[in-house]
N, C-alpha and C. Protein backbone atom coordinates (compact mmCIF):
# COMPACT_ATOMS: atom_id res chain seq x y z
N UNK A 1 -2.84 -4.26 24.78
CA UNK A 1 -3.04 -4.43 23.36
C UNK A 1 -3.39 -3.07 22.74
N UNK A 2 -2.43 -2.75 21.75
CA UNK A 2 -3.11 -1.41 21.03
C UNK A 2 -3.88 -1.57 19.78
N UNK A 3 -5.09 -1.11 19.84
CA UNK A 3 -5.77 -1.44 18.63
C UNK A 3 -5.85 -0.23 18.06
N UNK A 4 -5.88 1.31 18.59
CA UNK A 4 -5.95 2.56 17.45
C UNK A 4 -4.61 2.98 17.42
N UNK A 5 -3.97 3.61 16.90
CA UNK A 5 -2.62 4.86 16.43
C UNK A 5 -3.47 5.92 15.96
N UNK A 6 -3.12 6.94 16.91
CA UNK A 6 -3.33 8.53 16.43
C UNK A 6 -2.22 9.17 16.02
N UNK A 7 -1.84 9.36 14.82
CA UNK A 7 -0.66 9.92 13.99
C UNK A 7 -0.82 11.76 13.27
N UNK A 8 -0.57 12.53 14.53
CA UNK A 8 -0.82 13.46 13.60
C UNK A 8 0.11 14.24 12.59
N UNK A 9 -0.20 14.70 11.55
CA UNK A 9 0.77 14.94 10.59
C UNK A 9 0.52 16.25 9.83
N UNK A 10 1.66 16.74 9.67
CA UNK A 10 1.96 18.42 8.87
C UNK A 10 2.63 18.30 7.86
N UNK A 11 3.02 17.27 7.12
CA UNK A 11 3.53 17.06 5.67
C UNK A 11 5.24 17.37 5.76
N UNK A 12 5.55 16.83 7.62
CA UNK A 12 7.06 17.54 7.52
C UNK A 12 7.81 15.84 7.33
N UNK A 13 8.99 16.09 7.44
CA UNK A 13 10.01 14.71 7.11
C UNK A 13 9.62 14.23 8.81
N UNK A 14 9.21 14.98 9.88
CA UNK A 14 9.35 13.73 10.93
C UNK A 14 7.86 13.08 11.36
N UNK A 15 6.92 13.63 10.43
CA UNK A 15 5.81 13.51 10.19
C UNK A 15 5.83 11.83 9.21
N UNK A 16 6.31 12.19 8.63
CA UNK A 16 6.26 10.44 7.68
C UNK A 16 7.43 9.73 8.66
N UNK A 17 8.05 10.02 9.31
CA UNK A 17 8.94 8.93 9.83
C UNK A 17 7.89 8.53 11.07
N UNK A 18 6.93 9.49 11.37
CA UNK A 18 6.09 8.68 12.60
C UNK A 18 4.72 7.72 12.00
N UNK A 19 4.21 8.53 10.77
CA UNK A 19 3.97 7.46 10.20
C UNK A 19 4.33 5.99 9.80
N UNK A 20 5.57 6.08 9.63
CA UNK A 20 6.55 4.60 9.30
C UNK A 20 6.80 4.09 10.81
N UNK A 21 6.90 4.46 11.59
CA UNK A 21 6.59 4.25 12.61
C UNK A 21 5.51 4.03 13.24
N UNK A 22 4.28 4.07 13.23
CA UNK A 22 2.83 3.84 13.49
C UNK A 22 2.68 2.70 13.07
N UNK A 23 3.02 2.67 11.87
CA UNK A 23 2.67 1.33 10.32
C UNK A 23 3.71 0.39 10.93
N UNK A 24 4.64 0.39 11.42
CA UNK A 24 5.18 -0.46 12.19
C UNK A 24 4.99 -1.11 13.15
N UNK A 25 4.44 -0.44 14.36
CA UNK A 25 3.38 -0.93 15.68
C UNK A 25 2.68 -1.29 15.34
N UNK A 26 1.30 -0.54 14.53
CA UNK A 26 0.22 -1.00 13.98
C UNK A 26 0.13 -2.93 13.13
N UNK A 27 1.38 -3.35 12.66
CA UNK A 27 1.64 -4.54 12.13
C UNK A 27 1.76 -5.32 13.06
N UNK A 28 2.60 -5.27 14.37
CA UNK A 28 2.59 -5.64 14.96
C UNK A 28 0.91 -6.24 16.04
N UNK A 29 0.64 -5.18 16.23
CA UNK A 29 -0.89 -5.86 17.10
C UNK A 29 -2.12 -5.29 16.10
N UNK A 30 -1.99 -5.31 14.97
CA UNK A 30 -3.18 -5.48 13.98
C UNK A 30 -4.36 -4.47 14.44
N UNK A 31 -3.38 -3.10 14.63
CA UNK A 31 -4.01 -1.68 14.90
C UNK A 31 -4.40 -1.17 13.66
N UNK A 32 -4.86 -0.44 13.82
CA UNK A 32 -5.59 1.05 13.06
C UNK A 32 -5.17 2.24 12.89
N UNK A 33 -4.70 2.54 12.05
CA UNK A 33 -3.73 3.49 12.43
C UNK A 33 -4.83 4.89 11.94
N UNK A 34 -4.74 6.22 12.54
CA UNK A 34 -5.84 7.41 11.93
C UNK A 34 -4.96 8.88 11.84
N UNK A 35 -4.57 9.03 10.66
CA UNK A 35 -4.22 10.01 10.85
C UNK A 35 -4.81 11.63 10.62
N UNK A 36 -4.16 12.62 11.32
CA UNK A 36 -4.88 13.95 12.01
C UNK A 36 -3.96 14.76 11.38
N UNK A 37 -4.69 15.61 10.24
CA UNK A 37 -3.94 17.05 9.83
C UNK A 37 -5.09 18.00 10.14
N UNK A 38 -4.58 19.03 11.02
CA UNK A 38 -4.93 20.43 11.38
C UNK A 38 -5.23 21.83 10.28
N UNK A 39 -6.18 21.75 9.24
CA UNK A 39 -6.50 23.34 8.78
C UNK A 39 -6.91 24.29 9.41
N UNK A 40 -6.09 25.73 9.50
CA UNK A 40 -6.18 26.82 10.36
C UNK A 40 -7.48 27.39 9.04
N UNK A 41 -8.36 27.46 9.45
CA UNK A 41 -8.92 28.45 8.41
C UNK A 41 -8.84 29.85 8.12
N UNK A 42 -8.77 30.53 7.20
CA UNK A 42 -9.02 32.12 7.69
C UNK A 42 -9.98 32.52 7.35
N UNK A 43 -11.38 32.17 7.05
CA UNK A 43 -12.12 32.48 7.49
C UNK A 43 -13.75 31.09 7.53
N UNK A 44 -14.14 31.46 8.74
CA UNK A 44 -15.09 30.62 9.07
C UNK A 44 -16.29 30.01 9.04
N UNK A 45 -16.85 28.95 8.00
CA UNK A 45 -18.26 28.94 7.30
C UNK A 45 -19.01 28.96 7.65
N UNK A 46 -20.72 29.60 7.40
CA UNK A 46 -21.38 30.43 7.99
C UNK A 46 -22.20 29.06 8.59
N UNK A 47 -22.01 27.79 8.04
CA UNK A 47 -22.67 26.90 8.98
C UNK A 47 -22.15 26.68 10.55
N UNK A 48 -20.91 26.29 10.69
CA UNK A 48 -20.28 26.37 11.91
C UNK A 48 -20.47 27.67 12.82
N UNK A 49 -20.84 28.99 12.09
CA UNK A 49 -20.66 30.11 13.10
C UNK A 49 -22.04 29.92 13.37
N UNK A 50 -22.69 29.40 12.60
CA UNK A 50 -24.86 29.52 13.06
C UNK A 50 -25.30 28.48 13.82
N UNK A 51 -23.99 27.12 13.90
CA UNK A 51 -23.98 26.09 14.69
C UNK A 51 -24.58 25.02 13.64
N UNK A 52 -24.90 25.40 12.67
CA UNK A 52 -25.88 24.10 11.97
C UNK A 52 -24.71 23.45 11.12
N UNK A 53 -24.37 22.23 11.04
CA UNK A 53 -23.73 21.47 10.66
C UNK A 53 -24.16 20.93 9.39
């Protein structure tokens, strides 16, 4: 039984077809679908570099 979908996505055309695809499985066994976009930063905030969140 799949209950999560990890969909990650870059805003490309095969990016929404796996989405439409996720949303498809996901209907099927009444999953969750979560999707994951990646920001490269260029430069890094001074909480994360001091560790304090």
């Amino acid at each position: 039984m799949i209950k999560k979908i990890l969909v990650p996505v870059d805003g490309s055309e095969h990016a929404s077809k796996a989405i439409e695809f996720a949303v498809n499985i996901a209907r099927q066994y009444d999953a969750t679908i979560h999707l994951l976009h990646v920001v490269a930063l260029t430069k890094i905030p001074e909480g994360i570099k001091s560790g304090v969140w």
